[in-house]
N, C-alpha and C. Protein backbone atom coordinates (compact mmCIF):
# COMPACT_ATOMS: atom_id res chain seq x y z
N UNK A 1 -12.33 -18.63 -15.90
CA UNK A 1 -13.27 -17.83 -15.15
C UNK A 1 -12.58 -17.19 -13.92
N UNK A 2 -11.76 -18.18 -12.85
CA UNK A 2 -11.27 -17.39 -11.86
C UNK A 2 -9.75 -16.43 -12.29
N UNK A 3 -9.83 -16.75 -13.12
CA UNK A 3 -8.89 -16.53 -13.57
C UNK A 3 -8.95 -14.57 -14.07
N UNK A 4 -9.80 -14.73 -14.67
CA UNK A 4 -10.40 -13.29 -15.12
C UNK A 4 -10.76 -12.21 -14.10
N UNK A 5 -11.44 -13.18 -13.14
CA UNK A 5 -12.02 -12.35 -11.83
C UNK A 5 -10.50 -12.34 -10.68
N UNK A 6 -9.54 -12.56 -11.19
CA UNK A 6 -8.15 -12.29 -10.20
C UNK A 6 -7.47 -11.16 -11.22
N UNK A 7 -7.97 -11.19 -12.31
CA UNK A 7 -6.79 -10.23 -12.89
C UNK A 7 -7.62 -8.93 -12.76
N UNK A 8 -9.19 -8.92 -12.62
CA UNK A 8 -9.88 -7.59 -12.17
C UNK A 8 -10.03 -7.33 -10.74
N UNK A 9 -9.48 -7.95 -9.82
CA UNK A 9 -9.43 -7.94 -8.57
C UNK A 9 -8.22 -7.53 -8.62
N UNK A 10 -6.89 -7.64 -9.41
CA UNK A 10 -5.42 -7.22 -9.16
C UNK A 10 -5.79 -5.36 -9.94
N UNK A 11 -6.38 -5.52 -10.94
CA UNK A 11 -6.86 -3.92 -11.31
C UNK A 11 -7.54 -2.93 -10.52
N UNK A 12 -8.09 -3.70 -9.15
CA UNK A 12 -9.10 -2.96 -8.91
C UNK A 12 -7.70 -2.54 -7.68
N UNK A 13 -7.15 -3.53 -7.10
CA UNK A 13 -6.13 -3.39 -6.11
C UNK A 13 -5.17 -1.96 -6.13
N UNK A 14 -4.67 -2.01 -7.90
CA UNK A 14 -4.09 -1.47 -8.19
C UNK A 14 -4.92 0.03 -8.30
N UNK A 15 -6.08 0.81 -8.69
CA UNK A 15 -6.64 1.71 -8.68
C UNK A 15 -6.77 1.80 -7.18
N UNK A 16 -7.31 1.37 -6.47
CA UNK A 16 -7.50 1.64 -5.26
C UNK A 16 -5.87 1.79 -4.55
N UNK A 17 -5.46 1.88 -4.42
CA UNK A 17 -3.81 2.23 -4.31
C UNK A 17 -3.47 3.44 -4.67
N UNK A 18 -3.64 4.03 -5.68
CA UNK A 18 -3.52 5.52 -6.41
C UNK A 18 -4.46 6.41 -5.95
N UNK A 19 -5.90 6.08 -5.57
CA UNK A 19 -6.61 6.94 -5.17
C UNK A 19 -6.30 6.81 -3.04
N UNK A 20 -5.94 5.97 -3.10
CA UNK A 20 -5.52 6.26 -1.16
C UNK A 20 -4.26 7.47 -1.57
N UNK A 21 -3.82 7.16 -2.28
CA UNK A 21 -2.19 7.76 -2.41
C UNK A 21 -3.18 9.47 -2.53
N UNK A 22 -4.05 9.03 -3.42
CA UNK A 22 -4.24 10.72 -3.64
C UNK A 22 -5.16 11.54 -2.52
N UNK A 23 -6.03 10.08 -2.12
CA UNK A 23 -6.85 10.33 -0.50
C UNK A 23 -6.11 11.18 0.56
N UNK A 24 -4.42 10.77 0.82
CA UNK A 24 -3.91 10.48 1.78
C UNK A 24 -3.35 12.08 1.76
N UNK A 25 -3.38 12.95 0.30
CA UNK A 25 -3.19 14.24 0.44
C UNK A 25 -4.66 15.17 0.25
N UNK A 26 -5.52 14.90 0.41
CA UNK A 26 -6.69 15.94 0.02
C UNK A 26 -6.88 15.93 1.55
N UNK A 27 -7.32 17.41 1.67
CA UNK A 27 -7.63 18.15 2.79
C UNK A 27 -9.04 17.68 3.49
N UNK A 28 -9.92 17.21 2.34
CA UNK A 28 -11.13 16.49 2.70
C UNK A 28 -11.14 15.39 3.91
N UNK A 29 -10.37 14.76 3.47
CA UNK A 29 -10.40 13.41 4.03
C UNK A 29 -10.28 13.47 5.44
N UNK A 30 -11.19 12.83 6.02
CA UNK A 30 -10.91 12.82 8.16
C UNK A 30 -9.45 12.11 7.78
N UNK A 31 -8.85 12.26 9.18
CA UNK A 31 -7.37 12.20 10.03
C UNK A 31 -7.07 11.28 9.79
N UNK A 32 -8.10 10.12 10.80
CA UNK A 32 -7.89 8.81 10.77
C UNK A 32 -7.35 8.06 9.14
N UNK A 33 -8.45 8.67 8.75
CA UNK A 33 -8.82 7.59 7.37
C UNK A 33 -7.07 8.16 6.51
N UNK A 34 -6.60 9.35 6.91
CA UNK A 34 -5.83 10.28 5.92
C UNK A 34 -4.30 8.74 6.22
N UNK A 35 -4.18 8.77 7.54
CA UNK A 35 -3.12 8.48 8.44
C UNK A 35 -2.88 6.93 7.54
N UNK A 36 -3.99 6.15 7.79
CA UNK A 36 -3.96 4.81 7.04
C UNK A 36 -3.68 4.88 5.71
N UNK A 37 -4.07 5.75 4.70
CA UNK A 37 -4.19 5.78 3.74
C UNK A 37 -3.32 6.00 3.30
N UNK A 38 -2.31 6.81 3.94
CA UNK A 38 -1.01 7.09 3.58
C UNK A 38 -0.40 5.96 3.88
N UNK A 39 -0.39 5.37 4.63
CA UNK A 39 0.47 4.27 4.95
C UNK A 39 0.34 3.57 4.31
N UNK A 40 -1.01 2.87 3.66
CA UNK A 40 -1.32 1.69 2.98
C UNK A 40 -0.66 2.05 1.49
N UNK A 41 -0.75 3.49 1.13
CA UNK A 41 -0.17 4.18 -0.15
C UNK A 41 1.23 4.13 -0.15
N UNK A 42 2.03 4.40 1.03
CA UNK A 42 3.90 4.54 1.13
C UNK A 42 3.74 2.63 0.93
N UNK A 43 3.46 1.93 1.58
CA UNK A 43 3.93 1.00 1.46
C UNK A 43 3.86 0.04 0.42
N UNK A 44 2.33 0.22 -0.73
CA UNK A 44 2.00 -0.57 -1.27
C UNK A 44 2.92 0.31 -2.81
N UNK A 45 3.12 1.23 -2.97
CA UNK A 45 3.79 1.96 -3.51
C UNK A 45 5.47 2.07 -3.60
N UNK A 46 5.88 1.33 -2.51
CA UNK A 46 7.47 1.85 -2.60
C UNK A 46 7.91 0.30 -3.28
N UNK A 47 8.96 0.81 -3.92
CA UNK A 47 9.76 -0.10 -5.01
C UNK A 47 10.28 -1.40 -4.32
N UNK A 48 10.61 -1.53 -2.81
CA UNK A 48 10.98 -2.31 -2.22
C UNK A 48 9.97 -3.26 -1.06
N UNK A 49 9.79 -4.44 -0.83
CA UNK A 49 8.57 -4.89 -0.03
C UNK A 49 9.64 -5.18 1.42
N UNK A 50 8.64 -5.27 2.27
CA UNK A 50 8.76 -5.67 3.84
C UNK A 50 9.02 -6.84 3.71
N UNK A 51 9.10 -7.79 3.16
CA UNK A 51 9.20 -9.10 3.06
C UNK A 51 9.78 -9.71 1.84
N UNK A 52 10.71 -9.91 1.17
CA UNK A 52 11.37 -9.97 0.03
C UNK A 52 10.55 -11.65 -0.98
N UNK A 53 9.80 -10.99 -1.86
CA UNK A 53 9.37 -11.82 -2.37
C UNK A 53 9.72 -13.23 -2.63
N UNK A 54 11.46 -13.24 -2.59
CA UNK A 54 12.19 -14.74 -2.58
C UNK A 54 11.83 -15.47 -1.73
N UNK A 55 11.55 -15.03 -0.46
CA UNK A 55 10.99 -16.06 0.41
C UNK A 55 10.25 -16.58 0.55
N UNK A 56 10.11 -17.84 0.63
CA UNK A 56 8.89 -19.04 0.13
C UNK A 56 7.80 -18.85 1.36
N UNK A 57 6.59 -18.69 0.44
CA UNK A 57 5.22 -18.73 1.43
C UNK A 57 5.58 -16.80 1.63
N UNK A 58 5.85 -17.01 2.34
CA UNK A 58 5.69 -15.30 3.44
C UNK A 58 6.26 -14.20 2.08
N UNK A 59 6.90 -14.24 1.47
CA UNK A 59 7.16 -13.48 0.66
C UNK A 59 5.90 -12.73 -0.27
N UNK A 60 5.02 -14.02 -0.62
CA UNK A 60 3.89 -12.74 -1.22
C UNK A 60 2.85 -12.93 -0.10
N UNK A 61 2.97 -12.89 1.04
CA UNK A 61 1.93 -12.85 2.42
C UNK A 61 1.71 -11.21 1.98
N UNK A 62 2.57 -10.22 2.35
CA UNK A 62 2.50 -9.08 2.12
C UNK A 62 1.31 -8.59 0.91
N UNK A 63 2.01 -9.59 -0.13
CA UNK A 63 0.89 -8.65 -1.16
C UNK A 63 -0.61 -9.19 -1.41
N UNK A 64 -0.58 -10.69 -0.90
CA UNK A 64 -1.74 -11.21 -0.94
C UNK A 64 -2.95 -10.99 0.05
N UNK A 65 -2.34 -10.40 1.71
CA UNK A 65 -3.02 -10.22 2.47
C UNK A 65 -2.76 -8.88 3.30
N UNK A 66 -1.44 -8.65 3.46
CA UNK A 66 -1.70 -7.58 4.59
C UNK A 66 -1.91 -5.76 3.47
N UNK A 67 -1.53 -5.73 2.35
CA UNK A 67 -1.93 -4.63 1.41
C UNK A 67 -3.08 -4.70 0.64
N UNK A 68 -4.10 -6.38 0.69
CA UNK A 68 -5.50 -5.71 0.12
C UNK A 68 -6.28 -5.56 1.61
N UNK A 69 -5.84 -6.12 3.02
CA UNK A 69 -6.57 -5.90 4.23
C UNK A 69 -6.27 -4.04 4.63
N UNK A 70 -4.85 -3.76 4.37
CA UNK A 70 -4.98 -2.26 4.60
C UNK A 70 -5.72 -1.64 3.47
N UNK A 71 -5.96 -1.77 2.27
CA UNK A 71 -6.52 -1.12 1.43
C UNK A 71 -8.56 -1.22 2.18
N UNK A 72 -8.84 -2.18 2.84
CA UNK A 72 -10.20 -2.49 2.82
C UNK A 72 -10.38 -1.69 3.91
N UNK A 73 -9.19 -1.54 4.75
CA UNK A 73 -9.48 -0.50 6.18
C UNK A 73 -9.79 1.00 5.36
N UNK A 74 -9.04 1.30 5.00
CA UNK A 74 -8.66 2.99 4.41
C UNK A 74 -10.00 2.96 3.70
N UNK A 75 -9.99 2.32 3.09
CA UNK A 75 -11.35 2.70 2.19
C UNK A 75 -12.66 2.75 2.89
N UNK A 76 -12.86 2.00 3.56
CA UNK A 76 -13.86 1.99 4.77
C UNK A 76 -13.69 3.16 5.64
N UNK A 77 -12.82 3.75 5.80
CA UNK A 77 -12.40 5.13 6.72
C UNK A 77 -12.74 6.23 6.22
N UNK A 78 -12.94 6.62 4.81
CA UNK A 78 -13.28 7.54 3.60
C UNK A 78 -14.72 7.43 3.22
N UNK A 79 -15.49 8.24 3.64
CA UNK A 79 -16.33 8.69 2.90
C UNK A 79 -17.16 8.29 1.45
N UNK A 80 -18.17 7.21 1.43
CA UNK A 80 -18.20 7.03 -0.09
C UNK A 80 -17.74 7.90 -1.04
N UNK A 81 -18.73 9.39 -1.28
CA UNK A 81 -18.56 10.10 -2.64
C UNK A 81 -16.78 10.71 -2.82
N UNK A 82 -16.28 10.91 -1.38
CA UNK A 82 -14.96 11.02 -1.69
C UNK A 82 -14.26 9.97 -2.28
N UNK A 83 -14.28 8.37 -2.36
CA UNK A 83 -13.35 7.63 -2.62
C UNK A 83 -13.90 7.32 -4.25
N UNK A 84 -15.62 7.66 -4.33
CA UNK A 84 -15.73 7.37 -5.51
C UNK A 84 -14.76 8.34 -6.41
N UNK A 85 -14.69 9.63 -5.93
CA UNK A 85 -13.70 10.53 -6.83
C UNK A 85 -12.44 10.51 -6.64
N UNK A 86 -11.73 9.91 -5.50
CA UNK A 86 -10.44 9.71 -5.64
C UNK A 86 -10.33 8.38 -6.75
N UNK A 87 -10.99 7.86 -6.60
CA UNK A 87 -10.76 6.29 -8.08
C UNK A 87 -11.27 6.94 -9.28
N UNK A 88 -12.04 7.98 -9.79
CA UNK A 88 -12.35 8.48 -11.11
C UNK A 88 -10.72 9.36 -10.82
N UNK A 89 -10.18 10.24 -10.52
CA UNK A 89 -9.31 10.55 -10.41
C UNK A 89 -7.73 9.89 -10.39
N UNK A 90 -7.69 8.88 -9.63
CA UNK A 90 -6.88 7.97 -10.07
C UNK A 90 -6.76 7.18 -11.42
N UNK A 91 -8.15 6.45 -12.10
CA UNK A 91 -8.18 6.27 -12.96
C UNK A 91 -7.99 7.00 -14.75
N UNK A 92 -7.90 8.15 -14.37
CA UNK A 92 -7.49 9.12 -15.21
C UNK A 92 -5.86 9.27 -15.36
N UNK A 93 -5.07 8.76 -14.49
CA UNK A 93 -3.27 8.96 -14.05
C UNK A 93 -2.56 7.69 -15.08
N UNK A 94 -2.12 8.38 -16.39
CA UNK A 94 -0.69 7.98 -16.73
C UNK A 94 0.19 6.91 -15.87
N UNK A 95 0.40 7.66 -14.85
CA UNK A 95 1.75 7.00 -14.30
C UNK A 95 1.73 6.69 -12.73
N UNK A 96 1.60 5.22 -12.35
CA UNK A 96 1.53 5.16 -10.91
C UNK A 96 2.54 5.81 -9.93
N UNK A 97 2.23 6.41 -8.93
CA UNK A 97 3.46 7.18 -8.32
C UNK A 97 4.35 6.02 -7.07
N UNK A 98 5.36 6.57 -7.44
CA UNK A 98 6.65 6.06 -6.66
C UNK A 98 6.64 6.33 -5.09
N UNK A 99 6.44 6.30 -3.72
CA UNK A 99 6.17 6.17 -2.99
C UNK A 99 8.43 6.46 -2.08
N UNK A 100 8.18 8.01 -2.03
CA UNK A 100 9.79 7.34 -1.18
C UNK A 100 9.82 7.13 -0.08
N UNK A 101 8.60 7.93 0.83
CA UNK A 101 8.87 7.46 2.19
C UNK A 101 8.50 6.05 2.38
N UNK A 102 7.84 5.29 1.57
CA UNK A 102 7.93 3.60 1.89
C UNK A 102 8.85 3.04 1.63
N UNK A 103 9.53 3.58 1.02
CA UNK A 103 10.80 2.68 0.29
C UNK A 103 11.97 3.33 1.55
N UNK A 104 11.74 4.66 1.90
CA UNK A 104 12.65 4.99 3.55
C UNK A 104 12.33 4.22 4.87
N UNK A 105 11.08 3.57 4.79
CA UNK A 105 10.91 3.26 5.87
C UNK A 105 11.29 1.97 6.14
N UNK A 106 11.16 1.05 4.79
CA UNK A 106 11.33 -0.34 4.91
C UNK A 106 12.59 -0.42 4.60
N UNK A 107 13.85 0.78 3.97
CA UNK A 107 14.92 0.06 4.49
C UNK A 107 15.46 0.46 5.98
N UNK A 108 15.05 1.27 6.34
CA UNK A 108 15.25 1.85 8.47
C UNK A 108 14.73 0.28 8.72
N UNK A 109 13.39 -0.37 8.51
CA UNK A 109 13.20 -1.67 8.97
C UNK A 109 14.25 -2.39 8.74
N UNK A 110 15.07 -2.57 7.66
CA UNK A 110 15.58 -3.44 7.75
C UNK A 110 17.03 -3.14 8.31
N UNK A 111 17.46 -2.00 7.95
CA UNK A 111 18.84 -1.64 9.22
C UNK A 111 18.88 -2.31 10.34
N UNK A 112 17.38 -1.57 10.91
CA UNK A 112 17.08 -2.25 12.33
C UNK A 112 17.59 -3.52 12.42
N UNK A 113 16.38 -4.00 11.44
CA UNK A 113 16.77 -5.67 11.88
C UNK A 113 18.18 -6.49 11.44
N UNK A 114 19.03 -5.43 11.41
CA UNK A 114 20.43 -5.99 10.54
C UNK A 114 21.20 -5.78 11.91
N UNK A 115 21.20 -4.66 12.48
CA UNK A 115 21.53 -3.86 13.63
C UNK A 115 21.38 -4.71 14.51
N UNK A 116 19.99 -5.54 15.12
CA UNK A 116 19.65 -6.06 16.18
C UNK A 116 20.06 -7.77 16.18
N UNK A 117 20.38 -7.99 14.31
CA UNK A 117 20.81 -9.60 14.51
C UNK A 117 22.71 -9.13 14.69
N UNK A 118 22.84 -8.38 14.50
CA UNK A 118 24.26 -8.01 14.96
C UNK A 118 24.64 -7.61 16.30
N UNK A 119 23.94 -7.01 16.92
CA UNK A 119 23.80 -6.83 18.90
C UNK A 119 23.55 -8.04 19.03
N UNK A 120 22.22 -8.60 18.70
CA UNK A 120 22.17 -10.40 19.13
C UNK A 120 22.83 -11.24 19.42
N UNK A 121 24.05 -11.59 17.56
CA UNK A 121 24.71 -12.53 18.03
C UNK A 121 26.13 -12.34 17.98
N UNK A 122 26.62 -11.21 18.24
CA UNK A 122 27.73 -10.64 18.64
C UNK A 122 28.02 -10.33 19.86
């Protein structure tokens, strides 16, 4: 049983992801809601995570909490009848899209933090 209701909660995750992505470019959408949406879309989208899944506990923190809490903001920021049609619209898409500025941003994060444990302990 819970079991069923996690793998339609990971489907629903996953549609709602494609339609921010597509939110995050329609002209419709207020600022605010556009700004998050993109973000929650570059990040939940790019090939690489903020937190490298190997790492025990915190590794799926990212996907378990802080990408369905940004997805619940963005969507809340949007307009019902708009998000209902960005998810009929999403749900119609072949192919989930690849996300590069998330995958640019989280490796600049991690330069940084390569950069700053090297000023640190050098």
């Amino acid at each position: 049983m819970w079991l069923e209701k996690a793998k339609t909660w990971a489907r629903r995750i996953k549609l709602d992801v494609i339609a921010l992505w597509i939110a995050a470019r329609d002209v419709r959408t207020p600022r605010l809601a556009k700004i998050v949406a993109a973000g929650v879309a570059a990040y939940a989208l790019s090939p690489l995570d903020l937190i490298p899944d190997f790492i025990p506990v915190l590794g799926y923190l990212d996907d378990l909490l802080i990408v369905p809490l940004g997805i619940m903001l963005a969507v809340r920021l949007i307009p019902g009848p708009l998000m209902f049609e960005f998810r009929a619209t999403a749900s119609q898409r072949d192919q989930r899209p690849v996300s590069r500025a998330g995958f640019v941003f989280i490796v600049a994060m991690w330069l940084a933090f390569v950069a700053l444990a090297v000023w640190w302990f050098v």
